[in-house]
C-alpha atoms as a PDB file:
ATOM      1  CA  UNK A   1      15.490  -6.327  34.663  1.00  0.00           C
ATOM      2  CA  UNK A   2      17.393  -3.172  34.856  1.00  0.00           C
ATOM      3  CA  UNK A   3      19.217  -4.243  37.828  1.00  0.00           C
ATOM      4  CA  UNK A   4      20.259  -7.704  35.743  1.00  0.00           C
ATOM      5  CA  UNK A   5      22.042  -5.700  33.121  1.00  0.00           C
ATOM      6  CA  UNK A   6      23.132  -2.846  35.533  1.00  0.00           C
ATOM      7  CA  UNK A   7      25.367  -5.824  37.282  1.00  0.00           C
ATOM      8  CA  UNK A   8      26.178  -7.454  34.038  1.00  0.00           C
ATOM      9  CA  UNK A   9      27.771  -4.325  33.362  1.00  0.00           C
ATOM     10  CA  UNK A  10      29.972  -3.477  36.535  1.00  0.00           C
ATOM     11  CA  UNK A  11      31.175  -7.302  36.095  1.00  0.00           C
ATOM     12  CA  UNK A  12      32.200  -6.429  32.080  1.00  0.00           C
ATOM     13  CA  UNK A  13      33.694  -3.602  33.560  1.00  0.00           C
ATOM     14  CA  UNK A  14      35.962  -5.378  36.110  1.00  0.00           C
ATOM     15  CA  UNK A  15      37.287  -8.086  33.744  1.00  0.00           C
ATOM     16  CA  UNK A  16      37.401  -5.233  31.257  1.00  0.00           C
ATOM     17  CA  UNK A  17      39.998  -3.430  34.342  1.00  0.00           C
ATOM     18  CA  UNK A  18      41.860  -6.721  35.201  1.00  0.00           C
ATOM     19  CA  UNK A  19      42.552  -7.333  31.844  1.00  0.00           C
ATOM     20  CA  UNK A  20      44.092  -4.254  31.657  1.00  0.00           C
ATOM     21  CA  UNK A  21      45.918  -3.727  34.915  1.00  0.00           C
ATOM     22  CA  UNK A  22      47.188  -7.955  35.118  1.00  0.00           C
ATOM     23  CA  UNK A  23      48.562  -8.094  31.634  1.00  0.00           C
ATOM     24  CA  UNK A  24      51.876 -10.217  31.875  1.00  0.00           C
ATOM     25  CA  UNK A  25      55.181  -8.163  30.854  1.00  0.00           C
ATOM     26  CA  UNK A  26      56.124 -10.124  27.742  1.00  0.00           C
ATOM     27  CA  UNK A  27      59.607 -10.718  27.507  1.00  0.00           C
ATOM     28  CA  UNK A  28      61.472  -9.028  23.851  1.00  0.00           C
ATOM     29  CA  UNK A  29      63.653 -11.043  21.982  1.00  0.00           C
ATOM     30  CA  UNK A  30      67.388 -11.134  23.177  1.00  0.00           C
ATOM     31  CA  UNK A  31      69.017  -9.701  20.294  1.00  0.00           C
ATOM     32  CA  UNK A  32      71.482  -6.658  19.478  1.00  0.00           C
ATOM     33  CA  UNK A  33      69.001  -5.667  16.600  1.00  0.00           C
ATOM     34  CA  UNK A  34      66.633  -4.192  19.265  1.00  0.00           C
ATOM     35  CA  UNK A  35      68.736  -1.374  20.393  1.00  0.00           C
ATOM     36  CA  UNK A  36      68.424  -0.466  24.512  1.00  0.00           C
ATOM     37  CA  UNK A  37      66.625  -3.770  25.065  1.00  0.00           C
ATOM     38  CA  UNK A  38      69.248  -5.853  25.946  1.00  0.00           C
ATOM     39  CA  UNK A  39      71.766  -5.863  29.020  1.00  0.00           C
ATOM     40  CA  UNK A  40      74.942  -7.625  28.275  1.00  0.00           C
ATOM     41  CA  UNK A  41      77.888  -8.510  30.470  1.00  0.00           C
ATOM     42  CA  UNK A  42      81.145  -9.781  28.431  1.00  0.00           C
ATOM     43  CA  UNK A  43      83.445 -12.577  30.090  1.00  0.00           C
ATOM     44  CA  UNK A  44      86.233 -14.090  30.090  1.00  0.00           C
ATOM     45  CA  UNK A  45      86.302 -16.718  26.884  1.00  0.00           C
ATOM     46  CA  UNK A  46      85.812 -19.918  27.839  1.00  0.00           C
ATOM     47  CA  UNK A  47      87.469 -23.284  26.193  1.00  0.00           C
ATOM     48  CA  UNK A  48      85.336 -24.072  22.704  1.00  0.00           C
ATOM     49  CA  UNK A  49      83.434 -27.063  23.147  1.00  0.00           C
ATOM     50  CA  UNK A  50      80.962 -29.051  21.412  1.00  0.00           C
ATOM     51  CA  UNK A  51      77.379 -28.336  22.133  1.00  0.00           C
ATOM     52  CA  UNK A  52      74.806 -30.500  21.013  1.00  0.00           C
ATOM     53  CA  UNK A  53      70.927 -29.803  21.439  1.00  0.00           C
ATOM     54  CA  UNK A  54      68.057 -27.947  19.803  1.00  0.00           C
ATOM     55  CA  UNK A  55      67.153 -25.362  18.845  1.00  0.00           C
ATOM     56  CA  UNK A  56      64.250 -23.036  20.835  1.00  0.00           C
ATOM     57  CA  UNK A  57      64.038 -19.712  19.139  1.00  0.00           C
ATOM     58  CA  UNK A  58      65.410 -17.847  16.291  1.00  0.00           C
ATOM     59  CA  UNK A  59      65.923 -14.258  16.128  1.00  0.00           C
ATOM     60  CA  UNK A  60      67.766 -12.142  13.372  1.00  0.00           C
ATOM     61  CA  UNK A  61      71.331 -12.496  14.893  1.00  0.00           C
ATOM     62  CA  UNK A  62      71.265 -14.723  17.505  1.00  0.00           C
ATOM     63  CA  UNK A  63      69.228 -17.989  18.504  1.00  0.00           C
ATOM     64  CA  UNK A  64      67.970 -19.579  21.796  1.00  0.00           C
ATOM     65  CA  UNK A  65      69.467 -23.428  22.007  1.00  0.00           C
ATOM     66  CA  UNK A  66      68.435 -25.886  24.511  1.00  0.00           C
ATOM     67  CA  UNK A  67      71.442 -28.557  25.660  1.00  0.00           C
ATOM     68  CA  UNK A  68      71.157 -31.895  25.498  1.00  0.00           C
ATOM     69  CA  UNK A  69      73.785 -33.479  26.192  1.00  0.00           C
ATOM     70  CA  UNK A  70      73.769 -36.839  28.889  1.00  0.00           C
ATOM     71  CA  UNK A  71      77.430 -37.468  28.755  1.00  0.00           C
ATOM     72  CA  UNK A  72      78.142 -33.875  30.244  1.00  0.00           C
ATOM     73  CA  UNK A  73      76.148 -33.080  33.327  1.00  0.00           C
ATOM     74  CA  UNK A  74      77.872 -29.726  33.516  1.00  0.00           C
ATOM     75  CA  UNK A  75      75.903 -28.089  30.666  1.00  0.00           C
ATOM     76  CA  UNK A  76      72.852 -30.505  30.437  1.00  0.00           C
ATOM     77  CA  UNK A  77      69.269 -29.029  30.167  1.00  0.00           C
ATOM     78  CA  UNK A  78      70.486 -25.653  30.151  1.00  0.00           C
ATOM     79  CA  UNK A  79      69.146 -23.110  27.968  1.00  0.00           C
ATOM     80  CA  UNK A  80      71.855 -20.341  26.140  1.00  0.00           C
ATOM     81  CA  UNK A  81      72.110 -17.615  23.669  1.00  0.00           C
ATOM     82  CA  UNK A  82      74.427 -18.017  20.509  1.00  0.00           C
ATOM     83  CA  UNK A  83      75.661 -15.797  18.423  1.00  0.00           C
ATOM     84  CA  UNK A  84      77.420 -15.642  14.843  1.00  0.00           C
ATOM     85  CA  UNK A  85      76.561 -18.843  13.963  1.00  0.00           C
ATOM     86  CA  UNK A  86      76.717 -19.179  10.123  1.00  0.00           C
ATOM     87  CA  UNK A  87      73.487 -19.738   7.844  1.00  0.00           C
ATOM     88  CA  UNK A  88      70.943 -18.295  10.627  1.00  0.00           C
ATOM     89  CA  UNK A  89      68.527 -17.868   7.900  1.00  0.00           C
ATOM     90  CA  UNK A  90      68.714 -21.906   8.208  1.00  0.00           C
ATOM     91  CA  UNK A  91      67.389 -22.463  10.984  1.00  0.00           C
ATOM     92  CA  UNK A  92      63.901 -23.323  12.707  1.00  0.00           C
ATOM     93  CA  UNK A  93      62.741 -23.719  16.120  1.00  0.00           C
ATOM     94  CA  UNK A  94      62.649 -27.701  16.725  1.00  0.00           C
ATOM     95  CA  UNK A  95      66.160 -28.226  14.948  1.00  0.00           C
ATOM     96  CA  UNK A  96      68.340 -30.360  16.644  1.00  0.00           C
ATOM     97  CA  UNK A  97      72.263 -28.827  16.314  1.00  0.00           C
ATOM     98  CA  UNK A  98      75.735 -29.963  17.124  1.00  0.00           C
ATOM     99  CA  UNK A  99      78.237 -27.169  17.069  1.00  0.00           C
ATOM    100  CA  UNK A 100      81.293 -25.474  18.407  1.00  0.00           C
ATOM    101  CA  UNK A 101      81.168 -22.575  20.808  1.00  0.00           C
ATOM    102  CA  UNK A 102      82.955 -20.492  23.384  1.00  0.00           C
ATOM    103  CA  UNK A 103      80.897 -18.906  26.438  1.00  0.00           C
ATOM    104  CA  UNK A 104      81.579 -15.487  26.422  1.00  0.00           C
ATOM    105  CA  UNK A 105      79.395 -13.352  29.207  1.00  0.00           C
ATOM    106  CA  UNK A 106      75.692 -13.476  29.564  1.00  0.00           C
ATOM    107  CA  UNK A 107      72.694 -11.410  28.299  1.00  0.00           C
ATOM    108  CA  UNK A 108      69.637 -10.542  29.863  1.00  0.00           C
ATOM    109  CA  UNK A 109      66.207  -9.622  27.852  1.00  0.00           C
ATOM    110  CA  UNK A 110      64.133  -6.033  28.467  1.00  0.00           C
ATOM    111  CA  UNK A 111      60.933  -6.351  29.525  1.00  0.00           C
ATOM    112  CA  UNK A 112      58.315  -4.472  28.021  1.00  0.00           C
ATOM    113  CA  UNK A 113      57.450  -2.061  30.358  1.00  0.00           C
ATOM    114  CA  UNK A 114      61.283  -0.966  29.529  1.00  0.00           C
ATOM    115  CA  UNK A 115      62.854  -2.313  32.806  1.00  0.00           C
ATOM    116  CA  UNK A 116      65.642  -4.823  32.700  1.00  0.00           C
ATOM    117  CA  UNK A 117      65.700  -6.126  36.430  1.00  0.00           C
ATOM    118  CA  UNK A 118      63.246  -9.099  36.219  1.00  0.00           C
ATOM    119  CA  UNK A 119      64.599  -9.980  32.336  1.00  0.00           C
ATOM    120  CA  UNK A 120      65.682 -13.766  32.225  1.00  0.00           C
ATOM    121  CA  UNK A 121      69.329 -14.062  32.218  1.00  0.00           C
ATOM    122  CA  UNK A 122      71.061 -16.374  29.863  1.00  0.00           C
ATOM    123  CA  UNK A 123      74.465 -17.454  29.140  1.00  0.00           C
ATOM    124  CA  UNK A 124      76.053 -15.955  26.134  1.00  0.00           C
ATOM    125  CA  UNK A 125      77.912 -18.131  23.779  1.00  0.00           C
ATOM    126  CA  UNK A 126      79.524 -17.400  20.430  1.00  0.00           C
ATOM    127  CA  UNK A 127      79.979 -19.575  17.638  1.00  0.00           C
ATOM    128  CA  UNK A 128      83.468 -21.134  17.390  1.00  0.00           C
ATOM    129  CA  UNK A 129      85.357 -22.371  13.885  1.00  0.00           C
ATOM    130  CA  UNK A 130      87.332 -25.231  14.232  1.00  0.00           C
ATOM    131  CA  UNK A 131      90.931 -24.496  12.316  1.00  0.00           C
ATOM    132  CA  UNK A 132      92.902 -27.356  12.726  1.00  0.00           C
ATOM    133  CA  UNK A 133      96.740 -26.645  14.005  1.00  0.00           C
ATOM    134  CA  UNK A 134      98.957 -25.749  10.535  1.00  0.00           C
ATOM    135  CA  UNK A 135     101.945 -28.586  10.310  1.00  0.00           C
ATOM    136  CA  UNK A 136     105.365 -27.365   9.413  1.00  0.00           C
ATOM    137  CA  UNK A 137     106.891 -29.354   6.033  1.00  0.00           C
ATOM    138  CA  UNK A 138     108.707 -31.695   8.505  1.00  0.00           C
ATOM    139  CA  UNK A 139     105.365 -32.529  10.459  1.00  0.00           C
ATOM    140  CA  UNK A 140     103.466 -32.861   7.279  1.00  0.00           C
ATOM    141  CA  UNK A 141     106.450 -35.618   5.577  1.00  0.00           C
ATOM    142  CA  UNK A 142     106.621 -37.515   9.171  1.00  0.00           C
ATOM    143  CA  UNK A 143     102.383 -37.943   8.994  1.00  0.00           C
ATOM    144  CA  UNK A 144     102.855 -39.412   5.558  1.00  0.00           C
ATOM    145  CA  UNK A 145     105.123 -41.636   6.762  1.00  0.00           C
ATOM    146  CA  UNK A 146     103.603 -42.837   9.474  1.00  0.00           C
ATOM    147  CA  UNK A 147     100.391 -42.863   7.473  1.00  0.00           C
ATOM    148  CA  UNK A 148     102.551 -45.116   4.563  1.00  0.00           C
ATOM    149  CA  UNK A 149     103.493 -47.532   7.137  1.00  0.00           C
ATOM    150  CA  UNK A 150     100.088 -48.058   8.857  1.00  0.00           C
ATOM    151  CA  UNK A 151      98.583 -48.748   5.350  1.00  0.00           C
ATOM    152  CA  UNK A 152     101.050 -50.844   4.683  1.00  0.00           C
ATOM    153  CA  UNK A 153     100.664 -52.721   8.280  1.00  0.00           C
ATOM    154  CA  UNK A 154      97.089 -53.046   7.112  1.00  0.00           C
ATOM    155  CA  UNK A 155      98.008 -54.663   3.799  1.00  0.00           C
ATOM    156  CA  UNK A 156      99.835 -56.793   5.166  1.00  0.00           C
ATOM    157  CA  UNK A 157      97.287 -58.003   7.522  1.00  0.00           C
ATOM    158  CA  UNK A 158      94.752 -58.441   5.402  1.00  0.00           C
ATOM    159  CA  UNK A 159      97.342 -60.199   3.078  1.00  0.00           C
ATOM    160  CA  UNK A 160      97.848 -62.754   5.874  1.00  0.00           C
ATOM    161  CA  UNK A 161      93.882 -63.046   6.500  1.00  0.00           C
ATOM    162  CA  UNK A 162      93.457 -63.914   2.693  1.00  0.00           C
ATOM    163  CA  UNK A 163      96.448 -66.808   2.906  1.00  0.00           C
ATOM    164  CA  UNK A 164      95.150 -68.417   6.158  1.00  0.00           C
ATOM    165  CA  UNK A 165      91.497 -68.370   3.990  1.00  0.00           C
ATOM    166  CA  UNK A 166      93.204 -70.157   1.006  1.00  0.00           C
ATOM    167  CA  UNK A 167      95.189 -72.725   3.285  1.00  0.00           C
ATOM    168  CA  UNK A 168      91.422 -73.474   4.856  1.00  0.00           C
ATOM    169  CA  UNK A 169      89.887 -73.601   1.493  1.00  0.00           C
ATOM    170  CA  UNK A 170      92.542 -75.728  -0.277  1.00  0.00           C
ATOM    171  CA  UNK A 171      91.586 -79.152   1.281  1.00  0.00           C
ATOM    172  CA  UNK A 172      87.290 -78.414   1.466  1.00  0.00           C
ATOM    173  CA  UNK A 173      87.728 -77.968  -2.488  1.00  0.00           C
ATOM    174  CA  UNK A 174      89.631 -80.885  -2.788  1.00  0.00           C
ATOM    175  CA  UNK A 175      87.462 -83.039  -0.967  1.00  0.00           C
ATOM    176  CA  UNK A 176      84.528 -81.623  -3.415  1.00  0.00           C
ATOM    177  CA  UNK A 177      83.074 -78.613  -1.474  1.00  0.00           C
ATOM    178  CA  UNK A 178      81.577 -76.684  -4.247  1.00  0.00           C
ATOM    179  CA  UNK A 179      81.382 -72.964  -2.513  1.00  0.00           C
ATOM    180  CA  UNK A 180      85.169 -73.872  -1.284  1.00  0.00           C
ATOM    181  CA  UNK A 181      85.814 -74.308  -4.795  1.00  0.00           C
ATOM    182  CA  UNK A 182      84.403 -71.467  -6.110  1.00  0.00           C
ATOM    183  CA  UNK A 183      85.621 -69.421  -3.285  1.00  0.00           C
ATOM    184  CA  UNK A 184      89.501 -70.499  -4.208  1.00  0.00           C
ATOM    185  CA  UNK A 185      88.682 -69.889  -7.528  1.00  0.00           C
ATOM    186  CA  UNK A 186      87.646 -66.461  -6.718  1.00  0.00           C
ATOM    187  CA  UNK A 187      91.377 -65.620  -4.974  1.00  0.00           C
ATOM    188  CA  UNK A 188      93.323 -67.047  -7.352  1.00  0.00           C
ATOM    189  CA  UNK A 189      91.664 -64.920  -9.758  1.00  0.00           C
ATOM    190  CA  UNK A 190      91.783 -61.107  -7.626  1.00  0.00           C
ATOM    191  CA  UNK A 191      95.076 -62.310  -6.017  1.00  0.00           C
ATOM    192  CA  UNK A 192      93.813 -62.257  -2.481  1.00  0.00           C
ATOM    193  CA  UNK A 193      95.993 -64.229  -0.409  1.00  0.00           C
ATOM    194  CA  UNK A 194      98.278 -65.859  -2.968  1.00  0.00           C
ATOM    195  CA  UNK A 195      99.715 -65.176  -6.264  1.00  0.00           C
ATOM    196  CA  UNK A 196      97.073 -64.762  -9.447  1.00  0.00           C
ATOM    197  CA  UNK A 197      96.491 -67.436 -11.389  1.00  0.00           C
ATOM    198  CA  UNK A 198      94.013 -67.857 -14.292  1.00  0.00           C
ATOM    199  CA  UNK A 199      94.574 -71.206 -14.932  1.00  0.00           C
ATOM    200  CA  UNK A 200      94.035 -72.563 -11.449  1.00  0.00           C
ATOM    201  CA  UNK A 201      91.233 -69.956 -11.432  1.00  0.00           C
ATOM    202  CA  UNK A 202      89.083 -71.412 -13.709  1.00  0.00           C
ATOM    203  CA  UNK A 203      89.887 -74.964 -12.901  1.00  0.00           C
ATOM    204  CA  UNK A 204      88.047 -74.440  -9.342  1.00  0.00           C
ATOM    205  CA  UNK A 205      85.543 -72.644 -11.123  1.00  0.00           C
ATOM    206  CA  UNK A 206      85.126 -75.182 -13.635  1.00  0.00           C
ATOM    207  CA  UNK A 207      84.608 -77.660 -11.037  1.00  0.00           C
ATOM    208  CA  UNK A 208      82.339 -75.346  -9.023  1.00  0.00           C
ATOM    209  CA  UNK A 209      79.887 -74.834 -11.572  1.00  0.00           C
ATOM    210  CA  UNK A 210      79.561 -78.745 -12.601  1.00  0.00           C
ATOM    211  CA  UNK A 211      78.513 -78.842  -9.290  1.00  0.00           C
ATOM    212  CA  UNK A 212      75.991 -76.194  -9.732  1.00  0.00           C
ATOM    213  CA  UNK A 213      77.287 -72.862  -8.405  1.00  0.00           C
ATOM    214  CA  UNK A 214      75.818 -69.939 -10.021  1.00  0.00           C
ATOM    215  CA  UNK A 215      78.198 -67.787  -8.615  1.00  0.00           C
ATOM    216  CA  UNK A 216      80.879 -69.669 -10.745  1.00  0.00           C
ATOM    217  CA  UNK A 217      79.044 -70.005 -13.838  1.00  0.00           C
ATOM    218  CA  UNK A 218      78.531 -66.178 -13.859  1.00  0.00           C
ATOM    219  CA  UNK A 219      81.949 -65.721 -13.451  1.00  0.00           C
ATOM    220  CA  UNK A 220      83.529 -68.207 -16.291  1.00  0.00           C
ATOM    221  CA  UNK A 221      80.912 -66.361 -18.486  1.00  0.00           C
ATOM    222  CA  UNK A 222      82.784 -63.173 -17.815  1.00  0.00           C
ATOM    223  CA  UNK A 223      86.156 -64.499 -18.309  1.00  0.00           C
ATOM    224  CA  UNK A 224      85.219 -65.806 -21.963  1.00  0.00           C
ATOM    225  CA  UNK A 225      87.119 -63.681 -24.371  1.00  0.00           C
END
């Protein structure tokens, strides 16, 4: 019986030791807010571009993100570090994100035991705000402009939409349609395609709603003074 325990004992022992001696070096948490822990090497800027993922980690100035992004091969599935992105206090881990950024160097984590050599390296990115370019006075007038005459290109075109529609209907509510009736009613009233008429407006309606169109009779109710 003693010799049962005795062995029990050894064998506590030896997990006891493994447990000890095997414990895995937990990476710390990339961030500047852990002073000496982190190794970082600054870069050259890169272009801002959008970066679209989720979000993996979040630490108290900077967040791991995991891209996702199957248009762009170049940056797909690969895991970063960002930095001064606004409203950190936002986010969660699970968030999906679409942002701006610019790479700027990368960062590796301390290990626990205080070494740095077997740390995970990860890119570095910053957080990049958009400004769009300033327009001089000139710039700004010739936008207008060409912003005028596109709406106005657009008017027209849907002008000439709403005529070909009343050409179409004008024969179907002559021949007794009563939704092409009420439909030509409808533009001669709002002015869509021709030139607004009351009269002829309620005529077709008239005519519509004899024939049982709600639609019409709804609409001569709201035209009685």
């Amino acid at each position: 019986m003693k010799t049962a325990w005795l062995m029990l004992g050894v064998l506590g022992w030896a997990i006891f030791a493994a447990a000890q001696t095997n414990a895995p070096v937990v990476p710390l948490k990339p961030d500047a807010a852990e002073p000496g822990t982190n190794q970082v090497n600054w870069g050259v800027r890169s272009e801002p571009r959008i970066l679209r993922g989720q979000v993996q980690a979040v630490y108290s100035s900077r967040f791991r993100f995991a891209i996702s992004d199957p248009y762009d091969e170049a940056v797909n599935g690969r895991n970063i570090i960002v930095q001064n992105y606004p409203g950190m206090e936002r986010l969660v881990s699970g968030q999906p994100l679409a942002f701006a950024a610019q790479k700027i160097g990368t960062i590796r984590a301390a290990l626990s035991d205080g070494t740095v050599a077997a740390g995970e390296v990860l890119e570095l990115w910053e957080y990049y705000l958009y400004l769009p370019p300033q327009l001089t006075p000139e710039e700004m007038a010739a936008a207008r402009t060409q912003k005028e005459i596109a709406a106005q290109k657009a008017a027209a075109r849907a002008f000439l939409a709403q005529s070909n529609a009343v050409c179409w209907l004008q024969p179907q509510a002559t021949n007794g349609s009563a939704s092409a009736q009420c439909s030509l009613g409808l533009h001669y009233l709002n002015g869509e395609g021709c030139a607004t008429n009351r009269e002829q407006a309620i005529y077709w309606l008239q005519r519509a709603s004899a024939q049982g169109s709600f639609e019409a009779s709804n609409t001569l109710a709201r035209l009685k003074p």
